[in-house]
Protein backbone atom coordinates (compact mmCIF):
# COMPACT_ATOMS: atom_id res chain seq x y z
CA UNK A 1 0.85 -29.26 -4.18
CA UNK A 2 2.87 -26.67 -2.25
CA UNK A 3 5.02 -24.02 -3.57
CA UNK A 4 8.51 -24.33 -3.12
CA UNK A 5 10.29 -22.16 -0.37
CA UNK A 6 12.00 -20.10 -3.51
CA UNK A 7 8.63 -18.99 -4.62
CA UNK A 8 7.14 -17.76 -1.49
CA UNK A 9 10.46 -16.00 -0.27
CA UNK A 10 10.71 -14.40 -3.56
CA UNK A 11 6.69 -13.04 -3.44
CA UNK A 12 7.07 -12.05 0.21
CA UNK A 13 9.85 -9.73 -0.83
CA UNK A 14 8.51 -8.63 -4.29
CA UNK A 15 5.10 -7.74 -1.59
CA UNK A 16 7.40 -6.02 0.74
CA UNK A 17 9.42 -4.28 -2.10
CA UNK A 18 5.93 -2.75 -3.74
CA UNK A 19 5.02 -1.15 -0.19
CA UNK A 20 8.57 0.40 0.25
CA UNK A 21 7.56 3.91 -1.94
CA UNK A 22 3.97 4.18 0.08
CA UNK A 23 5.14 3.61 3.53
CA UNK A 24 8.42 6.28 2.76
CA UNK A 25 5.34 8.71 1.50
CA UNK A 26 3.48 7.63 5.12
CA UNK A 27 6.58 8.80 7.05
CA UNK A 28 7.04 11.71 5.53
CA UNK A 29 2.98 13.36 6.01
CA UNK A 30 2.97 16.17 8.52
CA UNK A 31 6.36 16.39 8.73
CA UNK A 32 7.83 17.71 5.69
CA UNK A 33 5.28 18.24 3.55
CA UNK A 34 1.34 19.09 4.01
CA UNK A 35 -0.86 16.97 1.52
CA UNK A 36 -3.03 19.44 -0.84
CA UNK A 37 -6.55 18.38 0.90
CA UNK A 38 -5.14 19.12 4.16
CA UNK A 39 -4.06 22.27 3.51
CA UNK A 40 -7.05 23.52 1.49
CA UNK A 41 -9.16 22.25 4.58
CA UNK A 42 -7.30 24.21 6.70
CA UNK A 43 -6.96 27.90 4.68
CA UNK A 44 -10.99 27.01 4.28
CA UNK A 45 -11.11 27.30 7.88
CA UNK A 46 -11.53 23.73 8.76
CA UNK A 47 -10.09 22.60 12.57
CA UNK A 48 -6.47 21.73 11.77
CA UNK A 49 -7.08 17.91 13.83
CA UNK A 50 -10.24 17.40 11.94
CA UNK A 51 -8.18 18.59 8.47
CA UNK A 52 -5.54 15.94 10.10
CA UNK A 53 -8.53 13.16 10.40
CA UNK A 54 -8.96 13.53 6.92
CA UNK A 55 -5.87 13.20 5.81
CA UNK A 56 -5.16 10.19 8.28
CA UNK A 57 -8.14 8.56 6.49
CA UNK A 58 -7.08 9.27 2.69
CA UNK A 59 -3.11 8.38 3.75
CA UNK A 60 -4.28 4.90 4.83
CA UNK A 61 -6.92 4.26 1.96
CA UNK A 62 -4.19 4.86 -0.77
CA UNK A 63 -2.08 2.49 1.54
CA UNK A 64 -4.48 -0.12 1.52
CA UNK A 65 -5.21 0.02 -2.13
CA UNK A 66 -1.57 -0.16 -3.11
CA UNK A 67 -1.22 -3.33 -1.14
CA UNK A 68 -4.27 -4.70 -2.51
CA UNK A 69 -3.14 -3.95 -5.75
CA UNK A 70 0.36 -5.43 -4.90
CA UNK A 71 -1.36 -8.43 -3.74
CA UNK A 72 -3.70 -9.06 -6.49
CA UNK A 73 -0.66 -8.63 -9.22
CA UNK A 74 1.10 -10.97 -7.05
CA UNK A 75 -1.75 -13.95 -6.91
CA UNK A 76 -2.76 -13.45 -10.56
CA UNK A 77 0.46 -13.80 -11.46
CA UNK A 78 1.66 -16.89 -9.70
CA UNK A 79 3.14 -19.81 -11.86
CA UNK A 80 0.15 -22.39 -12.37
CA UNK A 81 0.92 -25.70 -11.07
CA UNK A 82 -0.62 -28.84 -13.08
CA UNK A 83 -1.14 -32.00 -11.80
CA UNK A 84 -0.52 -35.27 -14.26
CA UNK A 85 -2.83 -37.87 -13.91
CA UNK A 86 -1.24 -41.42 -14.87
């Protein structure tokens, strides 16, 4: 059985929704704020791109995890659908 249209709209932009605060935090590296591990890398005396690396790395593990996370929530929680044998 398929889901309906409703369903899958409605997951797609509860998925899209739960990305919204990470991706704003992506944007927003670098530019206006310097992460705590890239900054102690670089006082420490660390190359500033390899300090960069680093935090290019970290940025895109936490990304990954929260849509893992996003997408787990979202499959265990999916209405079950039973089938009725006559």
């Amino acid at each position: 059985l398929e889901r309906t249209n409703d369903y899958l709209l409605a997951r797609n932009t509860a998925f899209n929704a739960a990305l919204i605060p990470i991706t704003n935090t992506l944007l927003a590296v670098g530019l206006v704020s310097l992460p705590g591990m890239m900054t102690g890398q670089i006082l420490s005396g660390v190359s500033p791109l390899l300090a960069v690396r680093y935090q290019i790395v970290v940025m895109c593990m936490v990304f990954s995890s929260a849509g893992i996370s996003a997408a787990c929530y979202l499959w265990l929680r999916a209405p079950k659908v039973e089938v009725d044998n006559p």
